[in-house]
N, C-alpha and C. Protein backbone atom coordinates (compact mmCIF):
# COMPACT_ATOMS: atom_id res chain seq x y z
N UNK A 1 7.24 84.14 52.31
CA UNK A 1 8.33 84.80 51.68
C UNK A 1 8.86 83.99 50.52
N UNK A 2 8.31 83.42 50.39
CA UNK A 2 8.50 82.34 49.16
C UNK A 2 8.68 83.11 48.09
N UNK A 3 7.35 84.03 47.92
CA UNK A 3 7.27 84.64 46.22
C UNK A 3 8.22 86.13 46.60
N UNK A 4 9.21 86.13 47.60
CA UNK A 4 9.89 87.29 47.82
C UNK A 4 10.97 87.66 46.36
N UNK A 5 10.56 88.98 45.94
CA UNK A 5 12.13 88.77 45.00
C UNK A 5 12.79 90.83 45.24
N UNK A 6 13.48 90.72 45.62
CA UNK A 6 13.93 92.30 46.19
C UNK A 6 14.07 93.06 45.07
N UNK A 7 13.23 94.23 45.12
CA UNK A 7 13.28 95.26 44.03
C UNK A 7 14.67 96.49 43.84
N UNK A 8 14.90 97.16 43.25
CA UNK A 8 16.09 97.56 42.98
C UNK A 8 15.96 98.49 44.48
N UNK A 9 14.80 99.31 44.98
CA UNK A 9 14.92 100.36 46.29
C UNK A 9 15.24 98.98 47.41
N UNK A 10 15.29 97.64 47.67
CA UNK A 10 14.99 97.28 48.93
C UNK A 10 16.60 96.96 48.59
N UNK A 11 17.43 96.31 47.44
CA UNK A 11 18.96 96.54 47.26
C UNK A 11 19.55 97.51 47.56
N UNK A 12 18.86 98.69 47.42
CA UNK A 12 20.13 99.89 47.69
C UNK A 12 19.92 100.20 49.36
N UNK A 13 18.49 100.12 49.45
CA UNK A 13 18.49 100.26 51.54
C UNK A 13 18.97 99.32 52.17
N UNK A 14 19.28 98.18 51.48
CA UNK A 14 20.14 96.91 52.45
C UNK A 14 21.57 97.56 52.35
N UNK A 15 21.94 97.80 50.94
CA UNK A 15 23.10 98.03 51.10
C UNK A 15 23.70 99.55 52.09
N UNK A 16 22.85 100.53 52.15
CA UNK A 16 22.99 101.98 52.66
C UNK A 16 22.85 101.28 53.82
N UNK A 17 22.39 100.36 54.73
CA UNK A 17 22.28 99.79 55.72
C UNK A 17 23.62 99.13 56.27
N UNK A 18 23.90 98.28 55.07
CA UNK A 18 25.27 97.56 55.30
C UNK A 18 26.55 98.41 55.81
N UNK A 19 26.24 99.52 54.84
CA UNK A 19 27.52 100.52 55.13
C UNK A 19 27.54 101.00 55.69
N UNK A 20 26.47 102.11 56.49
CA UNK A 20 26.74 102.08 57.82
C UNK A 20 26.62 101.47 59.30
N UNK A 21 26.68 100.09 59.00
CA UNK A 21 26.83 99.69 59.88
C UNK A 21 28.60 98.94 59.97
N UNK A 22 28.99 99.56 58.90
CA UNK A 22 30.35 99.03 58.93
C UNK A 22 31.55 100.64 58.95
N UNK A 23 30.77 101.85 58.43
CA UNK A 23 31.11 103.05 59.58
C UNK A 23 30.97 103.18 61.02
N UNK A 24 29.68 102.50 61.23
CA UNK A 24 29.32 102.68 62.89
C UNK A 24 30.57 101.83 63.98
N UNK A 25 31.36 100.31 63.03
CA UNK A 25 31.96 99.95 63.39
C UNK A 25 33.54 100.41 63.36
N UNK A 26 33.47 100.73 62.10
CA UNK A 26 35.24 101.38 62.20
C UNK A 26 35.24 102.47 63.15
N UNK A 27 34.19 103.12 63.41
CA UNK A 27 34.80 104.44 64.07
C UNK A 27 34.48 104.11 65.27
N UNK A 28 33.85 102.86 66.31
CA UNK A 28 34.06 102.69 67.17
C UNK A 28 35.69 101.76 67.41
N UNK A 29 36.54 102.03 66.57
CA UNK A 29 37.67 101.05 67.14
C UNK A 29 38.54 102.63 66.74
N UNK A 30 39.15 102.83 67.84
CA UNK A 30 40.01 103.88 67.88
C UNK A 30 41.43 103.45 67.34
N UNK A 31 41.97 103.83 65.95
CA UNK A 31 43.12 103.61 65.63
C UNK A 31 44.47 103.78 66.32
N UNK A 32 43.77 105.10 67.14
CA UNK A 32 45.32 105.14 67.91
C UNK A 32 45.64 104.01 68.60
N UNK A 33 44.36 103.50 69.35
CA UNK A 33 44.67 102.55 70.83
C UNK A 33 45.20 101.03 70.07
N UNK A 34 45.56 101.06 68.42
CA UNK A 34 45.61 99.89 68.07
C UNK A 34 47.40 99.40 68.30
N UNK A 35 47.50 98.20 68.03
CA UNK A 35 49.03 97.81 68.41
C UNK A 35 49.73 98.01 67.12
N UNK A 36 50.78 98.64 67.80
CA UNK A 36 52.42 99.20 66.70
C UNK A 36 51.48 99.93 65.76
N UNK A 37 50.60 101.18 66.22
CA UNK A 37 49.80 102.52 65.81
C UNK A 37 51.40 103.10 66.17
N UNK A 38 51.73 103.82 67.83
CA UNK A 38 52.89 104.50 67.38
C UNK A 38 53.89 104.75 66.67
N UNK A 39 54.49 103.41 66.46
CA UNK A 39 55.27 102.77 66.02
C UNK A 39 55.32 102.89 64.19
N UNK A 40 54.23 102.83 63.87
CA UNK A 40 53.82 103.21 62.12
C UNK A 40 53.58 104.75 62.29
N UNK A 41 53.33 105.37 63.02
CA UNK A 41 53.31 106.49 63.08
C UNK A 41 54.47 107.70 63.47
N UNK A 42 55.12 106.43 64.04
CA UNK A 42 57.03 107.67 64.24
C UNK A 42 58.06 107.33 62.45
N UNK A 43 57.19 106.25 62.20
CA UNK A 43 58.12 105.94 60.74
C UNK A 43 57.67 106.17 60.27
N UNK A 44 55.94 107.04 59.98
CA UNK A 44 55.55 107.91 58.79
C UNK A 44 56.35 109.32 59.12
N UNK A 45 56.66 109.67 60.54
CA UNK A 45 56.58 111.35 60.47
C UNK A 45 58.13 110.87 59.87
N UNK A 46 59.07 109.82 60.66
CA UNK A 46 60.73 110.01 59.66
C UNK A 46 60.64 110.30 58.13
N UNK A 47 60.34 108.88 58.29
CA UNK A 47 59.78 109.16 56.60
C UNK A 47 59.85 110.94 56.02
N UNK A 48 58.90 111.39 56.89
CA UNK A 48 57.93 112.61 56.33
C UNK A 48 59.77 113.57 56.17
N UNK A 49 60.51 113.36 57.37
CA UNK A 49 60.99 114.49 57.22
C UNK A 49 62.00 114.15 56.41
N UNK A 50 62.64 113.09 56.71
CA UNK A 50 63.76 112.44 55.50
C UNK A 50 62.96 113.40 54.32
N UNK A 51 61.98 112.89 53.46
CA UNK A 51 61.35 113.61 52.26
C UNK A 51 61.65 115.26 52.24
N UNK A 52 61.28 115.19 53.12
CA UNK A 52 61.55 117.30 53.65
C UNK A 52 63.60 117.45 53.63
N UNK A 53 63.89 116.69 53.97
CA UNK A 53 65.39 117.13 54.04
C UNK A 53 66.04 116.67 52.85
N UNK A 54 66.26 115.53 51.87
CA UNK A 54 65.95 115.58 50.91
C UNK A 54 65.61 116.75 49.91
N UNK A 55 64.15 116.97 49.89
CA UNK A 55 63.70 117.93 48.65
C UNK A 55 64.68 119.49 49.19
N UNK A 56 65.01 119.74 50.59
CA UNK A 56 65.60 121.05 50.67
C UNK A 56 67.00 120.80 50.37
N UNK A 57 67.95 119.42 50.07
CA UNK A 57 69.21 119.05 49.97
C UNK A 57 69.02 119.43 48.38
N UNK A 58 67.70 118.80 47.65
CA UNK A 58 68.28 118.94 46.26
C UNK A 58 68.22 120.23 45.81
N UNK A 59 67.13 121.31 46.50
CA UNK A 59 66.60 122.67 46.49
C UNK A 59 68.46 123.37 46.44
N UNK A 60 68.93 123.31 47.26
CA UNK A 60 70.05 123.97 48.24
C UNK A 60 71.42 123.47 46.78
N UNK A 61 71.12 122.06 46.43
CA UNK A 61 72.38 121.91 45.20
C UNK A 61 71.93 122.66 44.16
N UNK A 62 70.08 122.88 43.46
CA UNK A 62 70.25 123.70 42.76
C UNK A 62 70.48 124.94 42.76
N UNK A 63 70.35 125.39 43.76
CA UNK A 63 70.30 127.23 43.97
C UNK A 63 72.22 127.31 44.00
N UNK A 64 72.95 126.28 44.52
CA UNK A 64 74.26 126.47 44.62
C UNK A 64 74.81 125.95 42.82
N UNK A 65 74.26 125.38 42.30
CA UNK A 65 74.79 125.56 40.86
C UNK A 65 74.06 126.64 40.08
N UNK A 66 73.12 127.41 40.30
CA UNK A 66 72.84 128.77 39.67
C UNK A 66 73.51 129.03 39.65
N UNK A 67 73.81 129.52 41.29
CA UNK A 67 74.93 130.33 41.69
C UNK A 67 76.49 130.33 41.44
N UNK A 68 76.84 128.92 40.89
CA UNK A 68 78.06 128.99 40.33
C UNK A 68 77.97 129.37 38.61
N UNK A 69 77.02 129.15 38.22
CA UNK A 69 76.64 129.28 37.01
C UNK A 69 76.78 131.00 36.45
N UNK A 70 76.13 131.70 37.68
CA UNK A 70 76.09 133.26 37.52
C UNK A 70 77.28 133.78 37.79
N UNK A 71 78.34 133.27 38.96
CA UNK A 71 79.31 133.52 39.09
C UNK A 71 80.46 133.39 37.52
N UNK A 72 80.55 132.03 37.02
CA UNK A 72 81.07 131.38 36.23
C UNK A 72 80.99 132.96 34.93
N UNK A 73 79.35 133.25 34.75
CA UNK A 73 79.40 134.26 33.76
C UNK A 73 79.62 135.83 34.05
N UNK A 74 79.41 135.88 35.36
CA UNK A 74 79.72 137.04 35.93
C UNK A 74 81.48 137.36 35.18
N UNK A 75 82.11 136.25 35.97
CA UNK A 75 83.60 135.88 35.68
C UNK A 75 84.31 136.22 34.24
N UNK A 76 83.21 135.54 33.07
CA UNK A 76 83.73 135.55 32.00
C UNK A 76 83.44 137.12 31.60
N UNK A 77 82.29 137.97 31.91
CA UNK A 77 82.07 138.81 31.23
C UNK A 77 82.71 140.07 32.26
N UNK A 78 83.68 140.01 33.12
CA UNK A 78 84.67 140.44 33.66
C UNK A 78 85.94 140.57 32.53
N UNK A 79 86.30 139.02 32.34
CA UNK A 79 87.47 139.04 31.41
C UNK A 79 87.28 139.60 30.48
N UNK A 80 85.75 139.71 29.53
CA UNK A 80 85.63 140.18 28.37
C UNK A 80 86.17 141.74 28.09
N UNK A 81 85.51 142.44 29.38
CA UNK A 81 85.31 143.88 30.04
C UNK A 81 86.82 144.58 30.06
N UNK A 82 88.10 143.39 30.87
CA UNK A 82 89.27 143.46 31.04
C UNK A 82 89.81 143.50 29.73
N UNK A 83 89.65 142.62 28.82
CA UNK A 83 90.41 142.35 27.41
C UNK A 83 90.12 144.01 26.69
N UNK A 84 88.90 144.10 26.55
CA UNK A 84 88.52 145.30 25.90
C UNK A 84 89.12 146.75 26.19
N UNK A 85 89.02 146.85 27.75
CA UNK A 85 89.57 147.98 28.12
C UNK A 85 91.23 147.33 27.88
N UNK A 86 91.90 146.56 27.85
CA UNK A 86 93.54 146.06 27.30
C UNK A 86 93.64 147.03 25.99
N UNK A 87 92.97 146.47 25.57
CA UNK A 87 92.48 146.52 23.66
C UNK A 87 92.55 148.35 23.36
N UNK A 88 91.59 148.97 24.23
CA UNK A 88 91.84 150.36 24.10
C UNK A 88 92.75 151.23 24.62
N UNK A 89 93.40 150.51 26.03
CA UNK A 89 94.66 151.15 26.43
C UNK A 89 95.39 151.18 25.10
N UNK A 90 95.70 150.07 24.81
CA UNK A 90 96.83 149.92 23.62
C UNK A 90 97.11 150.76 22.60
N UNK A 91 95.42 150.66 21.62
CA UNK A 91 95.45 151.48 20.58
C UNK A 91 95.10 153.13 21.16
N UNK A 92 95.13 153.42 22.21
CA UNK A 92 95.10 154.96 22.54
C UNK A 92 96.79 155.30 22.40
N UNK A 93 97.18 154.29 23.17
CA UNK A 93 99.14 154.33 23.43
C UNK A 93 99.71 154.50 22.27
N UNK A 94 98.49 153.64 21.10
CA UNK A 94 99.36 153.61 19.22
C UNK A 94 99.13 154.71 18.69
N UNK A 95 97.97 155.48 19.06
CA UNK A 95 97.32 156.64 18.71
C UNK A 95 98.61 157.66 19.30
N UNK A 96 98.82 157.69 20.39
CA UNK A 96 99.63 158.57 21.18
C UNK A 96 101.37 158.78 20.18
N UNK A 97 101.07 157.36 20.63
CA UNK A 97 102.59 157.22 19.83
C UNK A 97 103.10 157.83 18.32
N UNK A 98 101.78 157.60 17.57
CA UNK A 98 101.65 157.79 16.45
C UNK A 98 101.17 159.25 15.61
N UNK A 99 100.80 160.21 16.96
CA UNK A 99 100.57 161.67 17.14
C UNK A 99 102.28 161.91 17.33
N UNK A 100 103.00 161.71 18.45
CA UNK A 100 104.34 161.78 18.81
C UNK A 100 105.21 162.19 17.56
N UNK A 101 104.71 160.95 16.84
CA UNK A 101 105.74 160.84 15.49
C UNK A 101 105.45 161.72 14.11
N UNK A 102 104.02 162.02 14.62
CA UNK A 102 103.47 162.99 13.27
C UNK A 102 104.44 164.59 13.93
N UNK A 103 104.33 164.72 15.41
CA UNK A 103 104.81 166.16 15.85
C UNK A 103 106.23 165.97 15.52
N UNK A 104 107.02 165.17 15.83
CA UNK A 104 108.48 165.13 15.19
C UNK A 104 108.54 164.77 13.77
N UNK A 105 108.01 164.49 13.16
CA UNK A 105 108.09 164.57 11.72
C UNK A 105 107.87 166.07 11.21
N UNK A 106 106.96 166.79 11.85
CA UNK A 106 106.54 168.23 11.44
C UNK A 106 107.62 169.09 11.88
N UNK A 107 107.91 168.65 13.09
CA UNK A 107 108.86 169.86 13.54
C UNK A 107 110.50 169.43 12.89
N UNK A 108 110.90 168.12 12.20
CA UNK A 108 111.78 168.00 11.41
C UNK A 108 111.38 168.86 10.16
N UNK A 109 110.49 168.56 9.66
CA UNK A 109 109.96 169.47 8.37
C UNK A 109 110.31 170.60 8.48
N UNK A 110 109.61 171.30 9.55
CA UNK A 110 109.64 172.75 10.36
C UNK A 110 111.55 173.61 10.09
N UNK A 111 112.26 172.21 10.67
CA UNK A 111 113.59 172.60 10.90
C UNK A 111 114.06 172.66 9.54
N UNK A 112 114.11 171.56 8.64
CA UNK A 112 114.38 171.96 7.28
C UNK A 112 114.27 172.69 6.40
N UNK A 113 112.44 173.25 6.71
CA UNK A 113 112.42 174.61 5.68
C UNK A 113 113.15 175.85 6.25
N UNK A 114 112.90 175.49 7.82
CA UNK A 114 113.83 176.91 8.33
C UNK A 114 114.99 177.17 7.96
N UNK A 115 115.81 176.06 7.98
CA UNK A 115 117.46 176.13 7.30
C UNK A 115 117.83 175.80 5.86
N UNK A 116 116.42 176.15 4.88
CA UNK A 116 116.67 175.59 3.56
C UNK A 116 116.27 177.19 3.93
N UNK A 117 115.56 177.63 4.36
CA UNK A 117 115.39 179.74 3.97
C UNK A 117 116.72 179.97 3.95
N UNK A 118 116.96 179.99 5.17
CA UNK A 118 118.10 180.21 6.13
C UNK A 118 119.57 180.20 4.78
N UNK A 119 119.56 179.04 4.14
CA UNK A 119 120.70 178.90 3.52
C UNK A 119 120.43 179.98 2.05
N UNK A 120 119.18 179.84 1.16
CA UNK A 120 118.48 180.77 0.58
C UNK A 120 118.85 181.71 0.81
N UNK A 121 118.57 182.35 2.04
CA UNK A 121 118.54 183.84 2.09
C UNK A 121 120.28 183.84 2.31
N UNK A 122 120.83 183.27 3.03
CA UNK A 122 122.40 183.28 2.87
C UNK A 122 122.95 183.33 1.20
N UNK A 123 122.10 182.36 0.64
CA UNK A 123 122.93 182.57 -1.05
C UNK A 123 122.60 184.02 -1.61
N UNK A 124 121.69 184.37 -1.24
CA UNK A 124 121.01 185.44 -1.71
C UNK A 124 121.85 186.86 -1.28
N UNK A 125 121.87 187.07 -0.31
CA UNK A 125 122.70 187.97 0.62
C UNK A 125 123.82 187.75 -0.28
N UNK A 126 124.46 186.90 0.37
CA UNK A 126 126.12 186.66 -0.75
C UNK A 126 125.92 187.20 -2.30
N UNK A 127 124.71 186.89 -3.02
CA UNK A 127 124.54 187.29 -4.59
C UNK A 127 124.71 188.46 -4.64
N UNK A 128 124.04 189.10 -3.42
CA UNK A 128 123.64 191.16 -3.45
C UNK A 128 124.67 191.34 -3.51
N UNK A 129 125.62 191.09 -1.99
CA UNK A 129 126.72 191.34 -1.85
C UNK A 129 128.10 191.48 -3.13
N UNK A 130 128.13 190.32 -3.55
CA UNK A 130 129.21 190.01 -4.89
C UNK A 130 128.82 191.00 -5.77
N UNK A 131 127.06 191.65 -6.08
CA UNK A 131 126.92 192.62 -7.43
C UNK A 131 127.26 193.99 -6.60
N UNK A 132 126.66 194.22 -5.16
CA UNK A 132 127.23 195.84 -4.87
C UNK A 132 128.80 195.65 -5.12
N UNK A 133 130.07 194.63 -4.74
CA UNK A 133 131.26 195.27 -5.03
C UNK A 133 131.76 194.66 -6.06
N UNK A 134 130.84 194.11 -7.36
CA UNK A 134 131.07 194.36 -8.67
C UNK A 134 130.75 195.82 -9.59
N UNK A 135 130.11 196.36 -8.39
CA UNK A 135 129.39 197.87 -8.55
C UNK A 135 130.26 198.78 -8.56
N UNK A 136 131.21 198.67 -7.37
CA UNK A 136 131.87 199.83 -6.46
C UNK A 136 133.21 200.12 -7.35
């Protein structure tokens, strides 16, 4: 073995050799049966759930600031809704008011021409009158 020198196939079958014989060994040592296995294994599952209660704590603050968020605009576009309908009560009331004052302005009108005839036909009458008993 003197003139031995290992070709690249007798490297890779030593090594495919090596490795499983170092699978054949890990999987004869049972991890569970190893010492403080439970023990790393009740502080992965805490762990696990801490992480789980956590991601649903931060889940639960964002869905509760949407939700104030939608409220918040719900809110404003309430007030907007309120102001507006304010806004048209008002100018219907100015409208109203302002019909009110056109009908008493007319029916003052109304009354004036009636008693500007009224006095008219009184001067008038009186005129007839004065020429029949300048007549008689």
């Amino acid at each position: 073995m003197k003139n031995y020198e290992p070709n690249f196939a007798n490297r890779v079958s030593t090594a495919a050799k090596a490795k499983q014989a170092m699978l054949k060994k890990a999987s004869a040592i049972d991890p569970s049966k190893a010492p403080g296995f439970a023990e790393r294994q009740a502080v992965r599952h805490a762990l696990s759930i801490e992480r789980e209660a956590q991601r649903a704590e931060r889940k639960a603050a964002r869905l509760a600031e949407k939700i104030r968020r939608a409220e918040e605009k719900a809110a404003e576009e309430v007030r907007k809704a309120e102001a507006l309908v304010a806004e048209e009560v008002a100018r219907v009331k100015a409208l109203e008011d302002e019909k009110e004052r056109l009908i008493a302005e007319a029916a003052e009108e109304e009354r004036r021409v009636i008693e500007l005839e009224a006095t008219q036909k009184a001067a008038r009458d009186a005129r007839y009158a004065a020429r029949k008993a300048r007549k008689r």
